[in-house]
N, C-alpha and C. Protein backbone atom coordinates (compact mmCIF):
# COMPACT_ATOMS: atom_id res chain seq x y z
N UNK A 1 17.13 0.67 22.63
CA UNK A 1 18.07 1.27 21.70
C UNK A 1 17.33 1.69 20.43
N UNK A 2 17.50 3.00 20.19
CA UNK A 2 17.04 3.08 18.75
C UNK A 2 17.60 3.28 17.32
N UNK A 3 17.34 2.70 16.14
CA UNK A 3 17.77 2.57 15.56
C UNK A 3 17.44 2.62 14.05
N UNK A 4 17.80 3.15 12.76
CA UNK A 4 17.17 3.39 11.74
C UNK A 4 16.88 2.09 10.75
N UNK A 5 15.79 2.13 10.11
CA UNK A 5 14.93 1.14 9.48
C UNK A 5 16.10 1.46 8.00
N UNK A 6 15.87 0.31 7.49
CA UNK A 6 16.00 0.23 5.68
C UNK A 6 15.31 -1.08 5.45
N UNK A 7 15.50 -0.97 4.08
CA UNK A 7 15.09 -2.46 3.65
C UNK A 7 15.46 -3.74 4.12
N UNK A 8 17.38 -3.35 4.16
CA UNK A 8 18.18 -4.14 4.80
C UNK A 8 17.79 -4.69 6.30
N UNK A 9 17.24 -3.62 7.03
CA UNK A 9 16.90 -3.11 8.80
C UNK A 9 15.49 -3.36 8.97
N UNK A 10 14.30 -4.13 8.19
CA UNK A 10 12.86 -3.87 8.80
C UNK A 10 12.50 -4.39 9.81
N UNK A 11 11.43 -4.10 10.29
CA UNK A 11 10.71 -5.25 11.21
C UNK A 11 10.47 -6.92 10.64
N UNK A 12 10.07 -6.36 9.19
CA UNK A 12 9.78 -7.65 8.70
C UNK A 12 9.60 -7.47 6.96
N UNK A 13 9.93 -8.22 5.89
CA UNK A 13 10.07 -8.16 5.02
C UNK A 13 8.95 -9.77 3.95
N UNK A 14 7.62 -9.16 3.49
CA UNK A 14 7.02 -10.47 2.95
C UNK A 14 7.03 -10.10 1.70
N UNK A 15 6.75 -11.40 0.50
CA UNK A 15 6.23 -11.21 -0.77
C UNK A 15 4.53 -11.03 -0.67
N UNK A 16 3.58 -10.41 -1.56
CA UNK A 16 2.29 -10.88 -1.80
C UNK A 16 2.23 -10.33 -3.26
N UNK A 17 0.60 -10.76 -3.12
CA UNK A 17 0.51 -10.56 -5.18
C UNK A 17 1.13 -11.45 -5.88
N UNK A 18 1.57 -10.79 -6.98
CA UNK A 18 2.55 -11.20 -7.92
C UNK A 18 3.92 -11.13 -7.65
N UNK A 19 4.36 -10.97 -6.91
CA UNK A 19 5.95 -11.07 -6.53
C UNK A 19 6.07 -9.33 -6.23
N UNK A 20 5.27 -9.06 -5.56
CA UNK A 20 5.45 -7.88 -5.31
C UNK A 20 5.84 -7.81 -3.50
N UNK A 21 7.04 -6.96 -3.11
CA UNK A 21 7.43 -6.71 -2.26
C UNK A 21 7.24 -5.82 -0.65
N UNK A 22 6.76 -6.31 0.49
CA UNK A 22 6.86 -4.91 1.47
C UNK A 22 7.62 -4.78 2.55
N UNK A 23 8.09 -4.02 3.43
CA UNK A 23 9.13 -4.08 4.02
C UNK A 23 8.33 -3.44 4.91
N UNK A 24 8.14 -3.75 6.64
CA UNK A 24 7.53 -2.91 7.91
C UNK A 24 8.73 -1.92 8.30
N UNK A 25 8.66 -1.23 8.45
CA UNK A 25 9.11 0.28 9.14
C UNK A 25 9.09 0.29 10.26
N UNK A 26 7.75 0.74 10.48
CA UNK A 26 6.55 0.70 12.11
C UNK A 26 5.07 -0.35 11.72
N UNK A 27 5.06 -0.99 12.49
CA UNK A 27 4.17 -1.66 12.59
C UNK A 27 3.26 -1.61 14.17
N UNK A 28 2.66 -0.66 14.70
CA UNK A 28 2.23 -0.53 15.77
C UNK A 28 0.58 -0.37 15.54
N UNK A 29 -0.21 -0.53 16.37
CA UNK A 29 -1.81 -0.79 16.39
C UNK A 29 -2.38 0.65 15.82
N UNK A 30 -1.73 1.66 16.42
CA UNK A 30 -1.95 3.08 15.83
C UNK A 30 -1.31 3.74 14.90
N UNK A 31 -0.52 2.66 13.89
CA UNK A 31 0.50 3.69 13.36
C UNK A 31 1.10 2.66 12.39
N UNK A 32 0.89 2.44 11.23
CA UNK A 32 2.04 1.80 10.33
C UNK A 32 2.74 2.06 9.14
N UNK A 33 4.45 1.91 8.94
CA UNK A 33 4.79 2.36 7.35
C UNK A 33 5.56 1.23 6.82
N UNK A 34 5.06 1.40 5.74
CA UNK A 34 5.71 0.55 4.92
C UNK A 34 6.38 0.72 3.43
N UNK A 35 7.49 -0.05 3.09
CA UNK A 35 8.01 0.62 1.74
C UNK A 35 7.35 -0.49 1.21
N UNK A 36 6.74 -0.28 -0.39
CA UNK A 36 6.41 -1.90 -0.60
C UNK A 36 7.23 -1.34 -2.46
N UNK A 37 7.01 -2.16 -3.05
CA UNK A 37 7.52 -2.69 -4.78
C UNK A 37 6.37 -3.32 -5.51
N UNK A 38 6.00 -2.53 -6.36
CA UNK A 38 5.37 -3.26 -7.22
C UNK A 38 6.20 -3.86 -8.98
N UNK A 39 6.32 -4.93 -9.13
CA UNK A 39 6.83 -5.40 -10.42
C UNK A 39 6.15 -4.70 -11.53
N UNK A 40 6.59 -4.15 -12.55
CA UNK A 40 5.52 -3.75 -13.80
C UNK A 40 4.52 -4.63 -14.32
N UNK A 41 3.18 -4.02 -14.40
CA UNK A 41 2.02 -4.93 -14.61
C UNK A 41 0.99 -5.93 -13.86
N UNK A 42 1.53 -5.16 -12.72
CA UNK A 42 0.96 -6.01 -11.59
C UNK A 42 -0.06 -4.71 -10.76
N UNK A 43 -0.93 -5.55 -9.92
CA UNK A 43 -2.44 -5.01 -8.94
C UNK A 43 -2.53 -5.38 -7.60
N UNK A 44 -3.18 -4.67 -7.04
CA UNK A 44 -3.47 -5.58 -5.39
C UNK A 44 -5.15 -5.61 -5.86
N UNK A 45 -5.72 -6.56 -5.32
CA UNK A 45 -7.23 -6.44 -5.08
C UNK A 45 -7.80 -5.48 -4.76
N UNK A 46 -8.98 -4.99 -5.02
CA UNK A 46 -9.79 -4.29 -5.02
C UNK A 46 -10.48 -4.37 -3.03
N UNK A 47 -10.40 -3.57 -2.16
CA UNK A 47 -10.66 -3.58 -0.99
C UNK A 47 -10.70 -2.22 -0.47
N UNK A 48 -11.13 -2.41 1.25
CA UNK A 48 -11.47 -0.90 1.70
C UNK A 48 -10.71 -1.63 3.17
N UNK A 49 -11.19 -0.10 4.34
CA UNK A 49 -10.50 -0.52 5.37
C UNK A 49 -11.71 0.04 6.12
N UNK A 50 -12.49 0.39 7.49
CA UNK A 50 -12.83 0.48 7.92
C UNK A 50 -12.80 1.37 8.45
N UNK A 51 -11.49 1.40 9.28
CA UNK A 51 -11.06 2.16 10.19
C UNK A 51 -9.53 3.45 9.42
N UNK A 52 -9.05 2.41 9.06
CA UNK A 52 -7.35 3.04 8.58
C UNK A 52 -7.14 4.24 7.64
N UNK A 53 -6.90 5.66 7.81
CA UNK A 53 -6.57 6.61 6.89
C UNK A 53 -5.26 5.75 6.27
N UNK A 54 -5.01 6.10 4.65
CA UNK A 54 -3.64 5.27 4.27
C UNK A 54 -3.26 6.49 3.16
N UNK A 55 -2.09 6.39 3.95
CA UNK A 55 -0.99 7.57 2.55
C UNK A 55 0.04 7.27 1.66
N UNK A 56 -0.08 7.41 0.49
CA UNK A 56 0.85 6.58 -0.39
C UNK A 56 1.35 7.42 -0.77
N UNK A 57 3.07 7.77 -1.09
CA UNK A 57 4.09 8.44 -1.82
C UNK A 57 5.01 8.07 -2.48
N UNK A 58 5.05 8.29 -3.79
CA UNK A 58 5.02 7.24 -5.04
C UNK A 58 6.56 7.86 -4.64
N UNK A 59 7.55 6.95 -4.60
CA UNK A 59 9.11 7.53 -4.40
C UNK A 59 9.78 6.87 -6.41
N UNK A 60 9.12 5.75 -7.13
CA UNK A 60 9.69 5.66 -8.05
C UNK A 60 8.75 4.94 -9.05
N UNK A 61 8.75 5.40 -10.12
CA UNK A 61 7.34 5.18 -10.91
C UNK A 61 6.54 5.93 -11.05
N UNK A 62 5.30 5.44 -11.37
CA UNK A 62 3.85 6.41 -11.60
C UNK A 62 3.12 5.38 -11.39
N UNK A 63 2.32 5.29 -10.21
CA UNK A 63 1.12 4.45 -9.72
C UNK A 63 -0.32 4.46 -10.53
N UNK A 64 -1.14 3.92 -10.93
CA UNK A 64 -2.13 4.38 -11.04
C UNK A 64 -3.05 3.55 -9.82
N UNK A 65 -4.42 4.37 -9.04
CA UNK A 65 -5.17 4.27 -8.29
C UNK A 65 -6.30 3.93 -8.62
N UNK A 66 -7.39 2.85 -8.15
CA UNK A 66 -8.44 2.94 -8.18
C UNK A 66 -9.41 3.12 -7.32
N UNK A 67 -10.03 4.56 -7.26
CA UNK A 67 -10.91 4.68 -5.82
C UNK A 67 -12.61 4.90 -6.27
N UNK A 68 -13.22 4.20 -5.33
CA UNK A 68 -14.51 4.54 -5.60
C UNK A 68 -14.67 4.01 -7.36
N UNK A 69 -14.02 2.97 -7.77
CA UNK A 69 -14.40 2.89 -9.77
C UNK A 69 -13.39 4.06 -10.41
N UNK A 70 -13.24 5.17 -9.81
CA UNK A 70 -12.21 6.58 -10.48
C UNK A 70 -11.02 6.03 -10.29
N UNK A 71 -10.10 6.27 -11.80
CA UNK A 71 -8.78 6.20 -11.87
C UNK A 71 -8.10 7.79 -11.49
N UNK A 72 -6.81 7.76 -11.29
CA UNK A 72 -5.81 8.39 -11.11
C UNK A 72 -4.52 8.06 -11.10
N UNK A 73 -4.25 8.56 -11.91
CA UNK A 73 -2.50 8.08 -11.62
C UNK A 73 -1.72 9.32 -11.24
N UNK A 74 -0.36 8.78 -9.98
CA UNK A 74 0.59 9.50 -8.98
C UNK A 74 1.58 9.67 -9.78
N UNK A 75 1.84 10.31 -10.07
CA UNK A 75 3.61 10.62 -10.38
C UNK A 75 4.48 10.57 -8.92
N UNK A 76 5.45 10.01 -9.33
CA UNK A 76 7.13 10.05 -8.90
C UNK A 76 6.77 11.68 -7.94
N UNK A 77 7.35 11.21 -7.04
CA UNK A 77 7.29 12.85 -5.57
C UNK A 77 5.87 13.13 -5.61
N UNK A 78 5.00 12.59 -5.40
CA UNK A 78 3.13 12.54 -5.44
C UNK A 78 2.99 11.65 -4.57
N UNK A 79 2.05 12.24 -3.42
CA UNK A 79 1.03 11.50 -2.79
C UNK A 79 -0.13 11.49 -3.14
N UNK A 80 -1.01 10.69 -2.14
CA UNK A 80 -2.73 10.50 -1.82
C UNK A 80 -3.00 9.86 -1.11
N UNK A 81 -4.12 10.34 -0.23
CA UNK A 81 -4.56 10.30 0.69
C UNK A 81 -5.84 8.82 0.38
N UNK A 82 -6.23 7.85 0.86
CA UNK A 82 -7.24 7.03 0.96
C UNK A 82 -7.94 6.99 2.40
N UNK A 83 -9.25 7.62 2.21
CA UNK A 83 -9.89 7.71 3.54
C UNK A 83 -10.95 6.80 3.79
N UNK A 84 -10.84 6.11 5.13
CA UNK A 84 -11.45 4.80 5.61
C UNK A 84 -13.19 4.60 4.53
N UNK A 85 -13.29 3.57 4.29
CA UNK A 85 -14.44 2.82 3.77
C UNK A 85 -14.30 3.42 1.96
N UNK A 86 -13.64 3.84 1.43
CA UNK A 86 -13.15 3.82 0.27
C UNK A 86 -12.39 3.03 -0.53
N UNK A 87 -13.24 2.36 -1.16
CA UNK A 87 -12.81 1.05 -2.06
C UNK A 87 -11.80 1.46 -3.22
N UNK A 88 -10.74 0.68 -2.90
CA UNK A 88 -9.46 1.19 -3.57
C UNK A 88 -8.63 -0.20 -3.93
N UNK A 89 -7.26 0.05 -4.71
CA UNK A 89 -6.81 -0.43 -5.39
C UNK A 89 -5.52 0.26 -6.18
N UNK A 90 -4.10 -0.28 -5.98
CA UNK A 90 -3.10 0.54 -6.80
C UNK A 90 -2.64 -0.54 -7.93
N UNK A 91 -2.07 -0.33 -9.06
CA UNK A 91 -2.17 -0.87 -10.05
C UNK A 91 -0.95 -0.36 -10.52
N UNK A 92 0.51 -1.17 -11.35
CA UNK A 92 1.15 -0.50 -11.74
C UNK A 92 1.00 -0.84 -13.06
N UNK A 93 0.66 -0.03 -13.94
CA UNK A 93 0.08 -0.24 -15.38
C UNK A 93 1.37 0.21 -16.27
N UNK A 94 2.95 0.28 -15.95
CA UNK A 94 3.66 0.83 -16.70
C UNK A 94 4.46 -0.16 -17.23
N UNK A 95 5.59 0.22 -17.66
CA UNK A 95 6.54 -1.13 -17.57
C UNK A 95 8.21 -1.05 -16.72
N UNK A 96 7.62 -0.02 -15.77
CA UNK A 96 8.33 -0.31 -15.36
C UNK A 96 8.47 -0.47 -13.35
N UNK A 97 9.34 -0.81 -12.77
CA UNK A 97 9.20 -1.10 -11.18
C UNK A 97 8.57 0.12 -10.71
N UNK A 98 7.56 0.19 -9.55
CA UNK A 98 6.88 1.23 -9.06
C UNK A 98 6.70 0.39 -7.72
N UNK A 99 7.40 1.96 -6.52
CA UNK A 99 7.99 2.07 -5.61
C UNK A 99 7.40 2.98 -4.61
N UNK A 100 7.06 2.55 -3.57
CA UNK A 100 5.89 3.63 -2.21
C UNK A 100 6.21 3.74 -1.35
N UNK A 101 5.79 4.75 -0.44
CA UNK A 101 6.07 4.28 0.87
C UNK A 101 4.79 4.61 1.10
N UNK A 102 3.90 3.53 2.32
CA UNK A 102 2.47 3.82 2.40
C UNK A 102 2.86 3.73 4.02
N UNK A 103 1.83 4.75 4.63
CA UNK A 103 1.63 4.66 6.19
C UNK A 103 -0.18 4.73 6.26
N UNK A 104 -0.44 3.84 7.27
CA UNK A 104 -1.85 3.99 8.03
C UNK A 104 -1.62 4.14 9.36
N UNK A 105 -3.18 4.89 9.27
CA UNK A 105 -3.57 5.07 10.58
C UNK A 105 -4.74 5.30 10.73
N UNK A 106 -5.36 3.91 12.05
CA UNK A 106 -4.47 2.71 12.85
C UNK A 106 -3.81 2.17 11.69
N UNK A 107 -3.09 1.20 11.84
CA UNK A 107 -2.84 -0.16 11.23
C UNK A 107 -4.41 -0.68 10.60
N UNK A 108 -3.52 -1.17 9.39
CA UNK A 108 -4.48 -2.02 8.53
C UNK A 108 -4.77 -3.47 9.26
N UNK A 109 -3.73 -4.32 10.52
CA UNK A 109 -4.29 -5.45 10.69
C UNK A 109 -5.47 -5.67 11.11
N UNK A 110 -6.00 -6.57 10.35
CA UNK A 110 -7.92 -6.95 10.64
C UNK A 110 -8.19 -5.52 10.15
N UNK A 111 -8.07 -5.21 9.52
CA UNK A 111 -8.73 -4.06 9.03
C UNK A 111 -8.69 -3.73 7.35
N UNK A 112 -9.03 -4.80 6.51
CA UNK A 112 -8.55 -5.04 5.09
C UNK A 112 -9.71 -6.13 4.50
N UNK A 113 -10.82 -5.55 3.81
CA UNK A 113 -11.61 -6.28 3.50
C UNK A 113 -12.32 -6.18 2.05
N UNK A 114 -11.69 -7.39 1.09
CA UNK A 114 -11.82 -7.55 0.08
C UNK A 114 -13.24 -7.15 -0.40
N UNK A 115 -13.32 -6.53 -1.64
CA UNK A 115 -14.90 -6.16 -2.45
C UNK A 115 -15.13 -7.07 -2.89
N UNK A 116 -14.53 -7.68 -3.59
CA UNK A 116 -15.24 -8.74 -4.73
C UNK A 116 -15.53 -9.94 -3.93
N UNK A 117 -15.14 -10.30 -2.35
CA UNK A 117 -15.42 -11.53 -2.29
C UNK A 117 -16.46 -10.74 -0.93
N UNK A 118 -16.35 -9.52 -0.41
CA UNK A 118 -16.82 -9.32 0.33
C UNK A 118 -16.18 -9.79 2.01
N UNK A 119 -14.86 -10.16 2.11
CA UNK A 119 -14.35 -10.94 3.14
C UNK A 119 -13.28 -10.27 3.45
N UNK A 120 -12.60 -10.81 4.83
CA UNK A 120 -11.48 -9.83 5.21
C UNK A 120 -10.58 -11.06 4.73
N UNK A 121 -9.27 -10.39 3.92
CA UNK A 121 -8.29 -10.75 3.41
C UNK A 121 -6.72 -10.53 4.40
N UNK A 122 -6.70 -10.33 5.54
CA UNK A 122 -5.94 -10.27 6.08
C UNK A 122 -5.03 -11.58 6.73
């Protein structure tokens, strides 16, 4: 049977970070989306992926990015593209909630490996 995803509807719904939120969509070996929440003032670690192209589309807020050491920040209806072995990082530096929907491909599982400690964080 098929049937449409929400927040309410995911595959699966965890906290990480700082109380920051993600919700699975699709979660398949070739294919994953996710809505996630970032709280104002909050980061994910600094990491790369190997394998995984990852697309982020800022649906509420303004993200800022860290790729390769280069900042950028997304506006609200803005994507970007992160292509495999590019050390990255999203950061919401505002004050207020900032809101994504990110898809990879493959899937990030086992495929998420921290810079600073040099280890997979998965």
């Amino acid at each position: 049977m098929i049937t449409a995803v929400s927040r309410e509807n995911s595959l699966d719904e965890y906290t990480w970070g700082d109380e920051c939120t993600a919700w699975n969509f699709v979660d398949e070996p070739g294919f994953s989306v996710k809505l996630e929440r970032m709280p104002a003032g909050t980061a994910e670690r600094r990491h790369h992926h190997r394998n995984a192209h990852q697309f982020f589309y800022i649906l509420k807020g303004n993200a800022t990015f860290e790729i390769d050491r280069d900042l950028i920040t997304v506006e609200c209806n803005k994507g970007l593209h992160i292509k495999p072995g590019q050390k990255h990082r999203v950061m919401n530096n505002s004050g207020q909630e900032l809101e994504f929907l990110l898809t990879s491909q493959p899937s990030t599982a086992n495929d998420r490996f921290v810079d600073d400690e040099n280890s997979n964080d998965e």
